[in-house]
Protein backbone atom coordinates (compact mmCIF):
# COMPACT_ATOMS: atom_id res chain seq x y z
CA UNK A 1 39.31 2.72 71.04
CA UNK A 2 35.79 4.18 69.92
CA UNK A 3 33.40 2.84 67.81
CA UNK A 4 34.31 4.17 64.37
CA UNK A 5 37.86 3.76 64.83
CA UNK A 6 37.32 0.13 65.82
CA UNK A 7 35.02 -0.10 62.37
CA UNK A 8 37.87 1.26 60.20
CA UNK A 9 40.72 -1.23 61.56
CA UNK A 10 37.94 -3.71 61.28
CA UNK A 11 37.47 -2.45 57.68
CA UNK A 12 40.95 -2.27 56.66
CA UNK A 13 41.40 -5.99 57.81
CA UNK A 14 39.13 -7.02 55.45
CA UNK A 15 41.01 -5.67 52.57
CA UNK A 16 44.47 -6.36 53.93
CA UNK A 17 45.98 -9.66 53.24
CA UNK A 18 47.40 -11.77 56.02
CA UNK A 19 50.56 -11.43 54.34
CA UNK A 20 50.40 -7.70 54.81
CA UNK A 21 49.43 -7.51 51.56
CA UNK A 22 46.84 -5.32 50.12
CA UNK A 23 44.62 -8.11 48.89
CA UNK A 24 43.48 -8.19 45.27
CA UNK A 25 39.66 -7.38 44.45
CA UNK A 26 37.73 -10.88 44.10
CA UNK A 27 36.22 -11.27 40.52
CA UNK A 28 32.71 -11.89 40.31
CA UNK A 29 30.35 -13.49 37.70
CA UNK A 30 28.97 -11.23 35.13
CA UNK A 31 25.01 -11.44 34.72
CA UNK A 32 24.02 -9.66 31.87
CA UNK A 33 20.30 -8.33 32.04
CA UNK A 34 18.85 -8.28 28.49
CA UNK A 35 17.15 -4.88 27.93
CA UNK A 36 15.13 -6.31 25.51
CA UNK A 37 13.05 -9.36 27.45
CA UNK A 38 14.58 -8.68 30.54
CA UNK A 39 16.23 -11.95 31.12
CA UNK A 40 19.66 -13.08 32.18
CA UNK A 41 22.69 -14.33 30.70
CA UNK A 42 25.51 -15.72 32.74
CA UNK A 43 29.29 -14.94 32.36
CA UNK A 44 31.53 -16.77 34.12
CA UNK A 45 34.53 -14.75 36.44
CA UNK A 46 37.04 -15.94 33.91
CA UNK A 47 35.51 -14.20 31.33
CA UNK A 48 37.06 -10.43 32.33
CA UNK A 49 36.80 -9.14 28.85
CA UNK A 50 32.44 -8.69 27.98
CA UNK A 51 32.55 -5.98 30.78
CA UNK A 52 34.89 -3.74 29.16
CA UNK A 53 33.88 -4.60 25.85
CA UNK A 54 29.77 -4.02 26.57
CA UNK A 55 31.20 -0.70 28.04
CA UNK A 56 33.11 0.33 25.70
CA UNK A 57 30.26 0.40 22.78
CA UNK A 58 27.91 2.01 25.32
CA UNK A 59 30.35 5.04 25.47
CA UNK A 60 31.26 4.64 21.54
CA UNK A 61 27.62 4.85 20.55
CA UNK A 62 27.02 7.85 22.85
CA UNK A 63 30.22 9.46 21.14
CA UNK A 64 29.01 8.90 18.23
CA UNK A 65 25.36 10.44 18.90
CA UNK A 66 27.63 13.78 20.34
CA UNK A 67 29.56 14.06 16.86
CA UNK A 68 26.04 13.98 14.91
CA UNK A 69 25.24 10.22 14.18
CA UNK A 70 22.14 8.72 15.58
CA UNK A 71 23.50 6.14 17.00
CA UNK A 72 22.29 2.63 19.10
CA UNK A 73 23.20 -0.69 19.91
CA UNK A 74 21.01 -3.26 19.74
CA UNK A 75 22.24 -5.58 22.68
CA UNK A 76 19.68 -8.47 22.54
CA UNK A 77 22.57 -10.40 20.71
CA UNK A 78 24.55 -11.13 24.15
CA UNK A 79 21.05 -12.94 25.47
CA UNK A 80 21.09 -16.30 24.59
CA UNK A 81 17.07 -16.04 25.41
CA UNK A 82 16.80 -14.12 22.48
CA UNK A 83 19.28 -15.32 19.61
CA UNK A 84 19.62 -19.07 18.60
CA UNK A 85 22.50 -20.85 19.57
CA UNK A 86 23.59 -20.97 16.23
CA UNK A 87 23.72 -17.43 15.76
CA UNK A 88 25.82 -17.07 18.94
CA UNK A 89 28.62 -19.42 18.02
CA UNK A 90 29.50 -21.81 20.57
CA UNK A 91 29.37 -21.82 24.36
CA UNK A 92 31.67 -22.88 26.74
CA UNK A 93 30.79 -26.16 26.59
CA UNK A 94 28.38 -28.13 24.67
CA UNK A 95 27.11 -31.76 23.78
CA UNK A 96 26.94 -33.05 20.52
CA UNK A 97 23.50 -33.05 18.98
CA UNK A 98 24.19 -34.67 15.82
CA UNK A 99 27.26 -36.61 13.92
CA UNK A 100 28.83 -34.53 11.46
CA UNK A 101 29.55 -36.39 8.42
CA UNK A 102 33.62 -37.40 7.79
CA UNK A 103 34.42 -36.97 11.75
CA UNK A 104 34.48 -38.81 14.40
CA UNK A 105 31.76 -37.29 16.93
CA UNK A 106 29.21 -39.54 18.26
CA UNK A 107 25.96 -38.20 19.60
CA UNK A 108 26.43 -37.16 23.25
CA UNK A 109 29.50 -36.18 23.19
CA UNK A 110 30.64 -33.62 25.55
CA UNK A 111 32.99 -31.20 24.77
CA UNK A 112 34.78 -27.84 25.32
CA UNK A 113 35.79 -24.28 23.76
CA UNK A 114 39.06 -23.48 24.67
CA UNK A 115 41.23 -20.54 23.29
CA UNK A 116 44.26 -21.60 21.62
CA UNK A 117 46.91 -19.00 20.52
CA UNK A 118 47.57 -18.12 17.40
CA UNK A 119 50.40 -15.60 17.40
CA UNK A 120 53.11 -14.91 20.21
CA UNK A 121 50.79 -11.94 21.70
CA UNK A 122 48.94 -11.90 24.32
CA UNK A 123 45.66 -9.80 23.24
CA UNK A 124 42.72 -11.44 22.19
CA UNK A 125 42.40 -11.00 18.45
CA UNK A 126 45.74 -13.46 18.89
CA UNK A 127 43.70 -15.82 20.29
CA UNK A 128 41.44 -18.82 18.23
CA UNK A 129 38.46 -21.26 19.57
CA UNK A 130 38.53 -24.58 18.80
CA UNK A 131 37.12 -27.90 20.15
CA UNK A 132 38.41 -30.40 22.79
CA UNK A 133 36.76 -33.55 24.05
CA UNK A 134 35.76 -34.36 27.62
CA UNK A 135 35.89 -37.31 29.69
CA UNK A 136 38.22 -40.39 30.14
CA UNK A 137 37.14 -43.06 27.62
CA UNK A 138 39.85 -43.87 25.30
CA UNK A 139 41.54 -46.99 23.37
CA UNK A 140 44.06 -49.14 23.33
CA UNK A 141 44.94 -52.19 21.01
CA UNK A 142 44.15 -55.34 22.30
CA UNK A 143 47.63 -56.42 21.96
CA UNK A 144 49.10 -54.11 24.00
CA UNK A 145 46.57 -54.94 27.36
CA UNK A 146 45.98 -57.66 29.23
CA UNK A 147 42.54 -58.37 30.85
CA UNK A 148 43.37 -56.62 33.83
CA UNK A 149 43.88 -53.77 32.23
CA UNK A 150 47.81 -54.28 32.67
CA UNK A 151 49.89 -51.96 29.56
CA UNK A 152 51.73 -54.81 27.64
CA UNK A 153 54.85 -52.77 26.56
CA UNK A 154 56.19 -49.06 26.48
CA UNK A 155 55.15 -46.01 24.63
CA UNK A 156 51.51 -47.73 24.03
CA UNK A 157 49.62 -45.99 21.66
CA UNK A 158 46.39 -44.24 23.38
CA UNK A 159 43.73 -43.09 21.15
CA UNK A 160 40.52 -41.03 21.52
CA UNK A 161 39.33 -43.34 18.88
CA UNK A 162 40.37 -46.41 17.22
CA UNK A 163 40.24 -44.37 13.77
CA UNK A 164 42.08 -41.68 14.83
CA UNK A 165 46.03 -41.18 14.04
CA UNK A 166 48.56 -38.77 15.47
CA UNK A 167 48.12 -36.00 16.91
CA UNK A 168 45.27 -37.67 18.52
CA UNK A 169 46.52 -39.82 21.14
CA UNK A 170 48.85 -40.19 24.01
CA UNK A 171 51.57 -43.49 25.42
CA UNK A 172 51.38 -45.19 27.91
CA UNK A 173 54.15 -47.89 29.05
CA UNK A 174 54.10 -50.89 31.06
CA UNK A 175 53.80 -49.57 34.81
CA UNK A 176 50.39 -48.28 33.53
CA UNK A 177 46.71 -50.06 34.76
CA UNK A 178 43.38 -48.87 33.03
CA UNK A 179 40.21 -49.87 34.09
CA UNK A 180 38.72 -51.50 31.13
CA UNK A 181 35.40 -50.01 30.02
CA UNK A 182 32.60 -52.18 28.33
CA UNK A 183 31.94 -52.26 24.53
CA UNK A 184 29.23 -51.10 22.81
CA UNK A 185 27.51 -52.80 19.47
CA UNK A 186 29.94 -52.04 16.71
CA UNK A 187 32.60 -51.22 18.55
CA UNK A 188 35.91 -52.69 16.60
CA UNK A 189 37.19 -56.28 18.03
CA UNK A 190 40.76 -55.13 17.98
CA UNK A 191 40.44 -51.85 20.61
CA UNK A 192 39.97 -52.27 24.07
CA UNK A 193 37.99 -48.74 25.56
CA UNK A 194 39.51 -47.89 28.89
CA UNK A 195 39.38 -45.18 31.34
CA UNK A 196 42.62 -42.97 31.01
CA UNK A 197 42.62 -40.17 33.50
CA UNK A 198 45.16 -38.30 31.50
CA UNK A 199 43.16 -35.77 28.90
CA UNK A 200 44.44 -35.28 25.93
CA UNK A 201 43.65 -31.20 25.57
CA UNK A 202 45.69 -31.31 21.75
CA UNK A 203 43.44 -33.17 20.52
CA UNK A 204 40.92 -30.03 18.58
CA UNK A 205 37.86 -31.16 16.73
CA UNK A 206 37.55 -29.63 13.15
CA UNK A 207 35.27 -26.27 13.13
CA UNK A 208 33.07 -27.99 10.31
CA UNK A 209 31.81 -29.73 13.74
CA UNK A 210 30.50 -26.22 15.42
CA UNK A 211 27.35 -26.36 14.05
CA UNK A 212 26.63 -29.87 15.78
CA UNK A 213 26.71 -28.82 19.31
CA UNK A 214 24.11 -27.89 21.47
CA UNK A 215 24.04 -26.51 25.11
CA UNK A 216 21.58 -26.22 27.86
CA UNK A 217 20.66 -23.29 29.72
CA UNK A 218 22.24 -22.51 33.19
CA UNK A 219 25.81 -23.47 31.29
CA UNK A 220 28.30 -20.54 31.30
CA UNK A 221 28.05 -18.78 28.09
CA UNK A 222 31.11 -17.33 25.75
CA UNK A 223 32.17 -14.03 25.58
CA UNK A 224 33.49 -14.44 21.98
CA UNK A 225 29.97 -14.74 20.42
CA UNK A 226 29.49 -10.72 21.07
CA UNK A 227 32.52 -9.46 19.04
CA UNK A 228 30.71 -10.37 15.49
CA UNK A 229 26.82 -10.11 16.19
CA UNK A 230 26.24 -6.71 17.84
CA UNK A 231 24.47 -4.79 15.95
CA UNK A 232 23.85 -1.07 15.79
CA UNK A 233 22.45 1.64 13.65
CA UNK A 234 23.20 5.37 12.40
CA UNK A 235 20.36 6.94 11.12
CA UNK A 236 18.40 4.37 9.72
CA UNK A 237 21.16 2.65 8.47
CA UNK A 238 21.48 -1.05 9.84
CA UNK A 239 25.28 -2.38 10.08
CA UNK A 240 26.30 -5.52 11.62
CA UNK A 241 29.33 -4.17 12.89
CA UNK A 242 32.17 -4.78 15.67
CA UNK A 243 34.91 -2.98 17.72
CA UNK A 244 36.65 -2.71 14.73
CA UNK A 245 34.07 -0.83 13.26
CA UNK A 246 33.64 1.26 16.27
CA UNK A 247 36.94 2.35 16.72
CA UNK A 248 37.83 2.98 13.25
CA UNK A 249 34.79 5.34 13.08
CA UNK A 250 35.40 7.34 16.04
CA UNK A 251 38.58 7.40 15.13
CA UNK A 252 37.76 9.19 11.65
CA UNK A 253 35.69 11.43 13.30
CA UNK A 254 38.02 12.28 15.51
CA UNK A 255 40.59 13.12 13.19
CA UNK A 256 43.16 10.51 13.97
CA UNK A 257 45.44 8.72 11.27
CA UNK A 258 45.40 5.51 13.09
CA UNK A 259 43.69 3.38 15.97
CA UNK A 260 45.00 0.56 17.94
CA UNK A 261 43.06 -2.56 18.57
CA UNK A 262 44.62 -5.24 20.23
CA UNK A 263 48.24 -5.19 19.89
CA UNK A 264 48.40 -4.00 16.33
CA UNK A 265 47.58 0.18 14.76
CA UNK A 266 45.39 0.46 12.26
CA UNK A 267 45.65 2.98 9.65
CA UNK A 268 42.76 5.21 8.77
CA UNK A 269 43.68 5.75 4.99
CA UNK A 270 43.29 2.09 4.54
CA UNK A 271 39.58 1.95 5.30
CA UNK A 272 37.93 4.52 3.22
CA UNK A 273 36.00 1.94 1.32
CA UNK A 274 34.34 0.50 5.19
CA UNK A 275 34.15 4.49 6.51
CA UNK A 276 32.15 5.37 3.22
CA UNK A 277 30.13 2.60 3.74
CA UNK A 278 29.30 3.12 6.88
CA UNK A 279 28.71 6.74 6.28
CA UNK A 280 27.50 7.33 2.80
CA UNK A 281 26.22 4.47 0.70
CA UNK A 282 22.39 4.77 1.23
CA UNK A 283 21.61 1.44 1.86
CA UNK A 284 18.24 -0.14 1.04
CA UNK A 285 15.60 -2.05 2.52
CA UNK A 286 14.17 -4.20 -0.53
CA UNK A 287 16.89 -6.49 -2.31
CA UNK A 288 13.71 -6.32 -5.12
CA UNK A 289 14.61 -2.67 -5.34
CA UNK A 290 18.38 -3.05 -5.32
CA UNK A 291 17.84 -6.11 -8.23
CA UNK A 292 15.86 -3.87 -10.06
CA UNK A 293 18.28 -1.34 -10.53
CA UNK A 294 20.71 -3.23 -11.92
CA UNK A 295 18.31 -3.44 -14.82
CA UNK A 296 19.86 -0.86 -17.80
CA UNK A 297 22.91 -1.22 -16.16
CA UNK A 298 24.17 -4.98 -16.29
CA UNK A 299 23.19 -5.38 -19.98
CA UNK A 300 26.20 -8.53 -20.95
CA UNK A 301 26.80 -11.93 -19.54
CA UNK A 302 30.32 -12.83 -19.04
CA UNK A 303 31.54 -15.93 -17.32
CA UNK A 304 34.91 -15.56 -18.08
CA UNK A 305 36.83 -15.66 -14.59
CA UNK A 306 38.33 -13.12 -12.76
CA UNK A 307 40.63 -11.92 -9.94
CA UNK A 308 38.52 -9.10 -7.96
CA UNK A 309 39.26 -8.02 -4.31
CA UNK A 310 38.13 -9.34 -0.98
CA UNK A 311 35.94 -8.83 0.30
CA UNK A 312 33.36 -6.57 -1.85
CA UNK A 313 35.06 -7.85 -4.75
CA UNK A 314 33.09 -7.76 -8.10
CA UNK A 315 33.55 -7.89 -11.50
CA UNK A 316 32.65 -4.74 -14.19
CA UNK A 317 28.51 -4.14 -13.20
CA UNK A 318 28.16 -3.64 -17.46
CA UNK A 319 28.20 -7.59 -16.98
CA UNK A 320 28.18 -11.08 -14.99
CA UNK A 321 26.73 -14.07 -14.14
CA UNK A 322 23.11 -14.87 -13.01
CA UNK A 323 25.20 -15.48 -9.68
CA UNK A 324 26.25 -11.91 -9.48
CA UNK A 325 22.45 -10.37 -9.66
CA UNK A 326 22.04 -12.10 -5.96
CA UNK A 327 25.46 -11.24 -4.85
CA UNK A 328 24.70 -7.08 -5.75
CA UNK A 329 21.07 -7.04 -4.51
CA UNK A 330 21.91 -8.22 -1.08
CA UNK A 331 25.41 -6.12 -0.58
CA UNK A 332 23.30 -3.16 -1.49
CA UNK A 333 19.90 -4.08 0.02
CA UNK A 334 21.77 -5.54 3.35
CA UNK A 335 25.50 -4.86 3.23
CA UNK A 336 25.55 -8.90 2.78
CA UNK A 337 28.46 -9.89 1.36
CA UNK A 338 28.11 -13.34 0.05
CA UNK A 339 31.93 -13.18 -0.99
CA UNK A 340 33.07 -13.11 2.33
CA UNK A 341 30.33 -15.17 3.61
CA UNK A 342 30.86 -18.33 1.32
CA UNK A 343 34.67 -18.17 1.36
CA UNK A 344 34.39 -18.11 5.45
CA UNK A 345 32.31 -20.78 5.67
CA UNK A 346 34.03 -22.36 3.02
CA UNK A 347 37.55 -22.16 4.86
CA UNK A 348 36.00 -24.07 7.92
CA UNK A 349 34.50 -27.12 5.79
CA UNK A 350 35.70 -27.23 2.46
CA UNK A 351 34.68 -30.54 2.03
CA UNK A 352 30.73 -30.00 2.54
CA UNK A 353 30.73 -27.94 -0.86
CA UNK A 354 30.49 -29.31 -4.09
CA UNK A 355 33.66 -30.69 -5.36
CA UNK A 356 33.00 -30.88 -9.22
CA UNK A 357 35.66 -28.23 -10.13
CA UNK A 358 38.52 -29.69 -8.91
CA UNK A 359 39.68 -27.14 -6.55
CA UNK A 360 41.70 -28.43 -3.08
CA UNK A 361 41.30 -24.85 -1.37
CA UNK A 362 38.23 -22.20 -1.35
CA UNK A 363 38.85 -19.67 -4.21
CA UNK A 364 37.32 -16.48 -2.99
CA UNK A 365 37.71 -14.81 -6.86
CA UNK A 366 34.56 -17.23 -8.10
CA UNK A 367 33.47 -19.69 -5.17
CA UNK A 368 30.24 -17.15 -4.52
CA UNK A 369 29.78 -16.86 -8.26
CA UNK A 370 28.76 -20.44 -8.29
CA UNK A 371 24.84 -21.94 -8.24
CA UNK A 372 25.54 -24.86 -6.43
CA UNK A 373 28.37 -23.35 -4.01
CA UNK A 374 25.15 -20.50 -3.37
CA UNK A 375 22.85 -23.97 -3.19
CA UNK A 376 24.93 -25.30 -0.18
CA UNK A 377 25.57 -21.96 1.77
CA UNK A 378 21.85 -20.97 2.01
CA UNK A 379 21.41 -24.83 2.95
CA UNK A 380 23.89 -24.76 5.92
CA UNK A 381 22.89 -21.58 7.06
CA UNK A 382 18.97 -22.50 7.65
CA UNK A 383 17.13 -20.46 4.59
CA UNK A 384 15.70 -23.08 2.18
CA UNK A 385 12.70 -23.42 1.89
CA UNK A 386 10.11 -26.38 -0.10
CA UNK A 387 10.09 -25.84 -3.28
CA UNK A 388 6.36 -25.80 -5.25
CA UNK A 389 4.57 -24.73 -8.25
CA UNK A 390 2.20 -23.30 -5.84
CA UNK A 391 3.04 -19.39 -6.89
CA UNK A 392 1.76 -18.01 -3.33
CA UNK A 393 4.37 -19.87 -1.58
CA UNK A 394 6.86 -17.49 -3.28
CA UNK A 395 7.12 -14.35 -1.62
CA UNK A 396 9.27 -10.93 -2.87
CA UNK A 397 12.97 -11.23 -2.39
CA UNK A 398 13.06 -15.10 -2.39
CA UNK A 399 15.82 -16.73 -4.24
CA UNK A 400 15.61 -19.73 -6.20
CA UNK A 401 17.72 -22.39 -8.34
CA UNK A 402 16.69 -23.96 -11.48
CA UNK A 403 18.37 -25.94 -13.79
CA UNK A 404 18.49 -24.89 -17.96
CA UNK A 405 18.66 -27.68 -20.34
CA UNK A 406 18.77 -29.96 -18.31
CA UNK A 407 22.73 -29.60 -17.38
CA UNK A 408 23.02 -25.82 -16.54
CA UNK A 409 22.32 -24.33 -12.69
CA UNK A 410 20.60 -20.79 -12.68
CA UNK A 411 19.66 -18.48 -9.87
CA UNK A 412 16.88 -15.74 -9.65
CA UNK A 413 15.15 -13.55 -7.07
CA UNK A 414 11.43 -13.51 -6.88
CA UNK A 415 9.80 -10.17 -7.91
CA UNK A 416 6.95 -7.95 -6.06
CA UNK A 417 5.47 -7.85 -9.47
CA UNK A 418 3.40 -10.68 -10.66
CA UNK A 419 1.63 -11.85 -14.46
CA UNK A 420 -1.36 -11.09 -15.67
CA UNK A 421 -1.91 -14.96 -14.49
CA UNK A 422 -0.51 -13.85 -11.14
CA UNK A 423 2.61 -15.59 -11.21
CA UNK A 424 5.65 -13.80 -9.73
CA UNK A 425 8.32 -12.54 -12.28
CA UNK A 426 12.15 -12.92 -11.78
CA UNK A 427 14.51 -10.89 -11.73
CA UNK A 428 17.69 -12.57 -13.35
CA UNK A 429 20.48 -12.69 -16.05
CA UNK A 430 20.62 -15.56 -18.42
CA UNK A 431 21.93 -14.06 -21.07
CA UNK A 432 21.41 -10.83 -21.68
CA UNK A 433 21.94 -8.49 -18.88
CA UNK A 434 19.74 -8.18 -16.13
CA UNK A 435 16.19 -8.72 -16.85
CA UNK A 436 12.62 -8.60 -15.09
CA UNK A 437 10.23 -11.97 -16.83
CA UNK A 438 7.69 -14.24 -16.62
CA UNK A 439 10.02 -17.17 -15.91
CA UNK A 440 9.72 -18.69 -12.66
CA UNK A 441 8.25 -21.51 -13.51
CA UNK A 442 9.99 -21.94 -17.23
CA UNK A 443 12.80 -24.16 -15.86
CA UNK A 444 12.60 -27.02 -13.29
CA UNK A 445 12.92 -25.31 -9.90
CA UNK A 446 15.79 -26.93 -7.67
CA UNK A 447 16.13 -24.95 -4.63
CA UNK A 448 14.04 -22.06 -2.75
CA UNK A 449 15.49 -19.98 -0.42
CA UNK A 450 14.38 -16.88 1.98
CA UNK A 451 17.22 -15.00 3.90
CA UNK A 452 15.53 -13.82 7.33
């Protein structure tokens, strides 16, 4: 046998199983190399999917630029270097950083994101994240365990916590031992903690917890944070968009009727509105401007409410609320949809808004059209700012809250223009249709606000 004959069987070895069996490919980690500081972000081998998907935007954008759009992605988004971890979601697992208020996390608690299904499919817009716990330390009633840690009965109740009802533990019967863990200060007199080897993965935290986690670097990062933060632009035109937005485009372009993403088709005709966004409305880079415009045109105030679509609902532009001045300028300064926004955020912790209307769900036909429901979103989502009566610390396009009479909430954007005393007008609608005045300082200020 010669050399390179030797080599090939020696090759083919390597590939063929011992079975006989060609053997499968091994998966590797995915490093991503940010092109924009040039550092790395790890993907673990279980994570198949940011491959394909980082791929298949590369190629969309270039299809795009062939069919006459100017088209780039702006990948910085996957490096967790350069975006927050707030802005990328979750990771794959996480500590606690803070306690939520109504839950049950304590500070240091380490947890992970698991994908739950959904729907009896198998592709990944079937899939949900939510929350487990990790580690061993659970509770069981003192009546139920001796001081060896012996189970006193059958189908003992478990718990994560003492506080916590069904779902949220497991049984145990009497052939059982648990090593019995010490108590801490405040720790109730009536639950024993113990170390139970048996996790309880059904247990999911609520989402209003996501934004109390924290994760160091060198921990495996989550592919799901890509699919709603890459951005990329056509022509000057800045989208946050998805595969959803990719594919539907292309698709348009294309001529098709219909896509497929996922496991479901999509038909063209019913995404005219999104394609003539994405292709038509001019969209502007000063929400001062965009305000401005509405002046002339929403000349009535009109709080009556109203059933509108979702999401880009809105009510007759000839009227509305001071509410809706903020919600036009930013969908057509930004394509921000403070609709959508609210009523998602909203859905995943009702219970952090205000509750003085009486409402048990989010309402997405008024919820945004609300001062203090506005108050608490720009709150959660890191843009308030101190508020003054020092005029320079109010720049153009800031938003901020006052309250009329004493009893009434208002809301008004900060204009580029200022007083002959140098005080910046408002833009707002308090009465009488949109309106640019000298009133920033008329009414008691109660919030200030600056969306990055």
């Amino acid at each position: 046998m010669n050399m390179r004959m030797m080599l090939t069987v020696i090759g083919l070895m390597a590939v063929w199983g011992a079975e006989g069996k060609l053997a499968p490919p091994k998966i590797e980690d995915y490093t991503y190399v940010c092109q924009k500081c040039g550092k790395t972000t790890h993907y673990p081998a279980s994570e198949l999917e940011p491959r394909s998907f980082i791929e298949e935007c590369r190629k969309g954008c270039a299809t795009l630029s062939e069919l006459g759009l100017d088209a780039a992605l702006d990948e910085s988004v996957l490096c967790r270097h350069c975006v927050g971890a707030e802005k990328l979601k979750l990771p794959r697992f996480a500590t606690v950083s803070t306690r939520p208020e109504k839950t049950l996390w304590r500070k240091g608690d380490r947890v992970e994101v698991v994908r739950t299904k959904s729907q009896p499919c198998e592709c990944w817009l079937c899939y949900q994240w939510k929350v487990v716990p990790l580690g061993n330390r659970y509770w069981v009633n003192v009546r139920y365990i001796d001081a060896e840690g012996n189970i006193l009965g059958d189908n003992v109740c478990i718990r994560l916590h003492p506080d916590l009802q069904d779902p949220a533990s497991g049984h145990a019967d009497r052939s059982m031992k648990m090593r019995i863990l010490s108590k801490a200060v405040g720790d109730p007199a009536d639950w024993v903690p113990v170390e139970w080897h048996d996790r309880m993965t059904d247990l999911f935290y609520p989402s209003a917890c996501f934004n109390n986690v924290e994760y160091g670097e060198g921990e495996d990062a989550s592919f799901e944070r890509i699919f709603k933060h890459l951005e990329w632009t056509i022509k000057g035109k800045r989208h946050k968009a998805d595969l959803f937005d990719l594919r539907l485009l292309l698709a348009y372009l294309r001529g098709q009727k219909e896509f497929r993403l996922g496991c479901k088709m999509w038909p063209i005709a019913e995404h005219k509105l999104r394609i003539n966004e994405l292709l038509s409305i001019p969209i502007e880079t000063d929400v001062v401007a965009a305000a401005r415009r509405q002046i002339g045109v929403t000349v009535g105030y009109d709080p009556t409410y109203r059933k509108i679509g979702y999401p880009g609902g809105d009510v007759p532009r000839e009227s509305g609320v001071c509410t809706d001045v903020i919600v036009r300028a930013l969908r057509d300064a930004h394509k921000i949809d403070l609709q959508q926004f609210v009523h998602e955020d909203m859905k995943s912790d009702f219970s952090s808004y205000p509750q003085m209307w009486g409402l048990k769900a989010p309402d997405p036909n008024i919820d945004h059209r609300r001062v203090p429901n506005l108050q608490c979103y720009f709150k959660r989502k890191g843009c308030a700012l101190p508020v003054s009566k020092n005029a320079a610390d109010y720049k153009p396009g800031d938003i901020v809250t006052a309250m009329v009479g004493g009893k009434l909430p208002h809301i008004m954007i900060v204009s580029d223009r200022k007083s002959a005393a140098g005080v910046p007008l408002a833009i707002h609608n308090i009465g009488s249709g949109t309106q640019e005045e000298d009133v920033l300082f008329t009414y008691p200020l109660t919030g200030h606000y600056r969306i990055p």
